[in-house]
C-alpha atoms as a PDB file:
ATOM      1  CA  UNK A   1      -9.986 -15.421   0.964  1.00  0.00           C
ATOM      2  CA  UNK A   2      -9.526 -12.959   4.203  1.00  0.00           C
ATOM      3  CA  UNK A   3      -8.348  -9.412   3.878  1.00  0.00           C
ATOM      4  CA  UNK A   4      -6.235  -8.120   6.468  1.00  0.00           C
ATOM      5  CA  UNK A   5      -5.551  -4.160   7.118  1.00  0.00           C
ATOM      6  CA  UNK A   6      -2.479  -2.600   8.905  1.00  0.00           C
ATOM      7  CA  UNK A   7      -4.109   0.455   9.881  1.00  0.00           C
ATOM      8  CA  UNK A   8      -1.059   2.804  10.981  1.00  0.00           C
ATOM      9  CA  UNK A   9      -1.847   6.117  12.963  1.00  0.00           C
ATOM     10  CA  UNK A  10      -0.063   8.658  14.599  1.00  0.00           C
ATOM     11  CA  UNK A  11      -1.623  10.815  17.356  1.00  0.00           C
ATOM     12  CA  UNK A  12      -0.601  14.376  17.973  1.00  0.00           C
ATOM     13  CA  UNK A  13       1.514  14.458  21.426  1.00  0.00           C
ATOM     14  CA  UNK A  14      -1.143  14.091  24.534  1.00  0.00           C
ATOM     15  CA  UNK A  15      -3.535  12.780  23.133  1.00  0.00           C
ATOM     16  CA  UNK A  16      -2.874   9.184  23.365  1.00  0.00           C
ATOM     17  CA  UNK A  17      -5.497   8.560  25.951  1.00  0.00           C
ATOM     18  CA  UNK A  18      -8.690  10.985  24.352  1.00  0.00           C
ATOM     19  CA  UNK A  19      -7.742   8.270  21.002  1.00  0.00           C
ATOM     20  CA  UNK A  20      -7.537   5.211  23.388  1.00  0.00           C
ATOM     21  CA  UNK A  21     -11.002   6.068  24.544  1.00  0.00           C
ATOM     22  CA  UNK A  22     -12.297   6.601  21.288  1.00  0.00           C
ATOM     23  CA  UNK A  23     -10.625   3.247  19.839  1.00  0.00           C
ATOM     24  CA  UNK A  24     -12.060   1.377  22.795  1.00  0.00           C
ATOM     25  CA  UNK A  25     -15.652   2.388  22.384  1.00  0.00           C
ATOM     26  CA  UNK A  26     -15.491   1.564  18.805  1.00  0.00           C
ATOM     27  CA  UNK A  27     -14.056  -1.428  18.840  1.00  0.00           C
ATOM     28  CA  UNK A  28     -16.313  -2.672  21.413  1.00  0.00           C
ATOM     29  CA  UNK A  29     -19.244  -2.353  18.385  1.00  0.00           C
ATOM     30  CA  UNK A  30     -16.983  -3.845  15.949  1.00  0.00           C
ATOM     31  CA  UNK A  31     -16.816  -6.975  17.617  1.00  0.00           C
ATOM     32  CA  UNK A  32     -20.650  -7.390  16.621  1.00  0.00           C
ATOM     33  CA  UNK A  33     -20.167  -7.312  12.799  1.00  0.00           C
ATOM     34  CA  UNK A  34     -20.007 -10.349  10.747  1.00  0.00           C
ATOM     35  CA  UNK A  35     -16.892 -10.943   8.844  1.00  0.00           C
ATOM     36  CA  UNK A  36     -15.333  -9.549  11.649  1.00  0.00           C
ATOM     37  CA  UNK A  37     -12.453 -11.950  12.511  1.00  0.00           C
ATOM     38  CA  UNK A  38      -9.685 -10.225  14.255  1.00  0.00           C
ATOM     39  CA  UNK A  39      -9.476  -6.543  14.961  1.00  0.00           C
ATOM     40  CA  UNK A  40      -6.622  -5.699  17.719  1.00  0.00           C
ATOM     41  CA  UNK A  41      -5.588  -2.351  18.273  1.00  0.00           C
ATOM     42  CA  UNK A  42      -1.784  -1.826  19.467  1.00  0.00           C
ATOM     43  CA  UNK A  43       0.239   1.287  20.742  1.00  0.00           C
ATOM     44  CA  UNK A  44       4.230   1.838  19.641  1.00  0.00           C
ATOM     45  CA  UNK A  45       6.439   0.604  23.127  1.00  0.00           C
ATOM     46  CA  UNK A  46       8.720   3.154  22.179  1.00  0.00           C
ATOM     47  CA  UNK A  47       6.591   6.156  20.524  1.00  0.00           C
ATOM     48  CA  UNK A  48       3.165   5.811  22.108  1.00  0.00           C
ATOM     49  CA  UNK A  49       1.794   8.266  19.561  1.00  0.00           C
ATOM     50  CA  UNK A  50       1.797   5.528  17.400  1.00  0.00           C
ATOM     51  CA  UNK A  51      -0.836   3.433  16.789  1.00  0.00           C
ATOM     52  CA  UNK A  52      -1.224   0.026  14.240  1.00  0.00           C
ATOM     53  CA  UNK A  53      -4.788  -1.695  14.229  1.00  0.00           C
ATOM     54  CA  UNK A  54      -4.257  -4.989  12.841  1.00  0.00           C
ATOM     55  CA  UNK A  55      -7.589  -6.579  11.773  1.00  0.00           C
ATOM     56  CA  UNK A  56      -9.201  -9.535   9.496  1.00  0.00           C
ATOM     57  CA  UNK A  57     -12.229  -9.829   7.286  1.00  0.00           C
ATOM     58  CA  UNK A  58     -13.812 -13.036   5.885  1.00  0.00           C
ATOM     59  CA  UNK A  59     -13.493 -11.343   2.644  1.00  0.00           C
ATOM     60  CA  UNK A  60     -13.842  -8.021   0.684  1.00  0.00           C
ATOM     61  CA  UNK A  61     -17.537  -7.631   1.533  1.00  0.00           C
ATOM     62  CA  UNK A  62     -17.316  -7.582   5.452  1.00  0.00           C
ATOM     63  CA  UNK A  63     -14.291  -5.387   4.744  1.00  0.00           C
ATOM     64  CA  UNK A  64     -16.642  -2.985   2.796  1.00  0.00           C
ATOM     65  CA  UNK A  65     -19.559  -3.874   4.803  1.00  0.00           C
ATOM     66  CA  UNK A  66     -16.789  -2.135   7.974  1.00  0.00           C
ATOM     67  CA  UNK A  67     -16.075   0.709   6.469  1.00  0.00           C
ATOM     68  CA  UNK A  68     -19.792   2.018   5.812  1.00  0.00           C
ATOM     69  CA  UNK A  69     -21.253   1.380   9.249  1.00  0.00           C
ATOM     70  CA  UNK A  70     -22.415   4.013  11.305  1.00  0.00           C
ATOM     71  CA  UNK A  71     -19.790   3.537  14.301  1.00  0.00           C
ATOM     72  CA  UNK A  72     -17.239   3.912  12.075  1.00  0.00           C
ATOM     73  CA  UNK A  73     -17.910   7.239  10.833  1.00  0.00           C
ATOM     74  CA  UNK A  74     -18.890   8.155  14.011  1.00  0.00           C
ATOM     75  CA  UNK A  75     -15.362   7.176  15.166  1.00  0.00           C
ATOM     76  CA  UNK A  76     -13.541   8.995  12.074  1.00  0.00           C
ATOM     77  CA  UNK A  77     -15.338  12.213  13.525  1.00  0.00           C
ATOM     78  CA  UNK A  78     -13.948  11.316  17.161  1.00  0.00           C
ATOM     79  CA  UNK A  79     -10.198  11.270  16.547  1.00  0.00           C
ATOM     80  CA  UNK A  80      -9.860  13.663  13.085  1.00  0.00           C
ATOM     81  CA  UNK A  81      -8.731  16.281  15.634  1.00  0.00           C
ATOM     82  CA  UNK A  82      -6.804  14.074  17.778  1.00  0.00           C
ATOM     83  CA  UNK A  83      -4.252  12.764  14.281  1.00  0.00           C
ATOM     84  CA  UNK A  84      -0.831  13.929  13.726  1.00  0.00           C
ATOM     85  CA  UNK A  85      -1.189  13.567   9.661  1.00  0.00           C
ATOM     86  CA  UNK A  86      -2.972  11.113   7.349  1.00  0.00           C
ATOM     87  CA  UNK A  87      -3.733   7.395   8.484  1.00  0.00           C
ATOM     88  CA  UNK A  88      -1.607   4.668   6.388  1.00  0.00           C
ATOM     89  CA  UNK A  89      -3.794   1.877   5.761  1.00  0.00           C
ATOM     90  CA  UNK A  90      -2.496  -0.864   3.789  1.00  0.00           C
ATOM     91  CA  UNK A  91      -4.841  -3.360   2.506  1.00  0.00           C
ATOM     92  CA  UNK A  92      -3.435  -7.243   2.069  1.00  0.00           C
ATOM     93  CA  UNK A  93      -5.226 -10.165   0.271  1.00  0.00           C
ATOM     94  CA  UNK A  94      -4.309 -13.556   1.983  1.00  0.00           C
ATOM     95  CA  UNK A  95      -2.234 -16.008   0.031  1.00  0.00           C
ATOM     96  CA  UNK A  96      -1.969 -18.855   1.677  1.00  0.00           C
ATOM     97  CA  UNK A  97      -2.888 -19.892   5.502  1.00  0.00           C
ATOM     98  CA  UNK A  98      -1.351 -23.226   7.012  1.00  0.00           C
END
Protein backbone atom coordinates (compact mmCIF):
# COMPACT_ATOMS: atom_id res chain seq x y z
CA UNK A 1 0.00 0.00 0.00
CA UNK A 2 1.12 3.89 -0.58
CA UNK A 3 2.67 5.97 2.13
CA UNK A 4 1.83 9.45 2.25
CA UNK A 5 3.97 12.26 4.28
CA UNK A 6 2.65 15.67 5.58
CA UNK A 7 5.85 17.31 5.67
CA UNK A 8 5.13 20.61 7.83
CA UNK A 9 7.82 23.48 7.84
CA UNK A 10 8.13 26.76 9.07
CA UNK A 11 10.55 29.30 7.55
CA UNK A 12 12.17 32.03 9.56
CA UNK A 13 10.45 35.53 8.48
CA UNK A 14 11.96 36.59 4.81
CA UNK A 15 12.92 33.87 3.75
CA UNK A 16 9.99 32.46 2.07
CA UNK A 17 11.32 33.01 -1.38
CA UNK A 18 15.41 31.75 -0.78
CA UNK A 19 13.09 28.22 0.50
CA UNK A 20 10.72 28.51 -2.56
CA UNK A 21 13.77 28.40 -4.74
CA UNK A 22 15.29 25.70 -3.03
CA UNK A 23 11.89 23.56 -2.93
CA UNK A 24 11.49 24.23 -6.63
CA UNK A 25 14.83 22.97 -7.77
CA UNK A 26 14.39 19.92 -5.77
CA UNK A 27 11.31 18.99 -6.59
CA UNK A 28 11.96 19.36 -10.15
CA UNK A 29 14.52 16.04 -9.58
CA UNK A 30 12.01 14.37 -7.54
CA UNK A 31 9.66 14.07 -10.19
CA UNK A 32 12.26 11.54 -11.83
CA UNK A 33 12.20 8.90 -9.02
CA UNK A 34 10.16 5.86 -9.18
CA UNK A 35 7.59 5.40 -6.56
CA UNK A 36 7.21 8.87 -6.82
CA UNK A 37 3.42 9.46 -7.09
CA UNK A 38 2.44 12.80 -5.83
CA UNK A 39 4.73 15.31 -4.25
CA UNK A 40 3.03 18.99 -4.07
CA UNK A 41 4.50 21.56 -2.12
CA UNK A 42 1.99 24.29 -0.57
CA UNK A 43 2.53 27.69 1.32
CA UNK A 44 0.04 28.78 4.50
CA UNK A 45 -2.64 31.67 2.75
CA UNK A 46 -2.53 33.21 5.95
CA UNK A 47 1.17 32.65 7.46
CA UNK A 48 3.35 32.25 4.39
CA UNK A 49 6.18 31.05 6.61
CA UNK A 50 4.47 28.01 6.59
CA UNK A 51 5.02 25.39 4.47
CA UNK A 52 3.17 21.55 4.14
CA UNK A 53 4.62 19.19 1.31
CA UNK A 54 2.09 16.67 0.78
CA UNK A 55 3.53 13.67 -1.15
CA UNK A 56 2.86 9.77 -2.09
CA UNK A 57 5.02 6.72 -2.43
CA UNK A 58 4.11 3.36 -4.05
CA UNK A 59 5.22 1.93 -0.86
CA UNK A 60 7.85 2.03 1.99
CA UNK A 61 10.77 1.35 -0.37
CA UNK A 62 10.39 4.41 -2.79
CA UNK A 63 9.70 6.26 0.46
CA UNK A 64 13.18 5.07 1.73
CA UNK A 65 14.59 4.92 -1.63
CA UNK A 66 13.53 9.34 -1.30
CA UNK A 67 15.02 9.97 1.57
CA UNK A 68 18.68 8.63 0.67
CA UNK A 69 19.10 10.28 -2.71
CA UNK A 70 21.60 12.71 -3.30
CA UNK A 71 19.16 15.79 -4.10
CA UNK A 72 17.69 15.36 -1.06
CA UNK A 73 20.51 15.87 1.14
CA UNK A 74 21.64 18.33 -1.00
CA UNK A 75 18.32 20.14 -0.36
CA UNK A 76 18.41 19.50 3.61
CA UNK A 77 21.81 21.52 3.37
CA UNK A 78 19.95 24.36 1.27
CA UNK A 79 17.21 25.41 3.68
CA UNK A 80 18.80 24.18 7.39
CA UNK A 81 19.58 27.91 7.70
CA UNK A 82 16.53 29.18 6.18
CA UNK A 83 14.00 26.92 9.17
CA UNK A 84 12.31 28.51 11.99
CA UNK A 85 12.59 25.12 14.28
CA UNK A 86 12.38 21.38 13.54
CA UNK A 87 10.36 20.00 10.43
CA UNK A 88 7.09 17.89 11.53
CA UNK A 89 6.84 15.08 9.29
CA UNK A 90 4.16 12.72 9.85
CA UNK A 91 4.28 9.50 8.11
CA UNK A 92 0.65 7.74 7.12
CA UNK A 93 0.10 4.15 5.79
CA UNK A 94 -2.97 4.06 3.38
CA UNK A 95 -6.03 2.18 4.50
CA UNK A 96 -8.25 2.05 2.07
CA UNK A 97 -8.52 4.01 -1.49
CA UNK A 98 -12.00 4.06 -3.40
Amino acid sequence: MAITVIAKLKVKAGNEAAFKDAATAMIQQVKTEPGTQTYILHQGAQDPTSFVYYEVYGDQAAFDAHGKTPHMAEFGKKIGALLDGRPQIDVLREVTRK
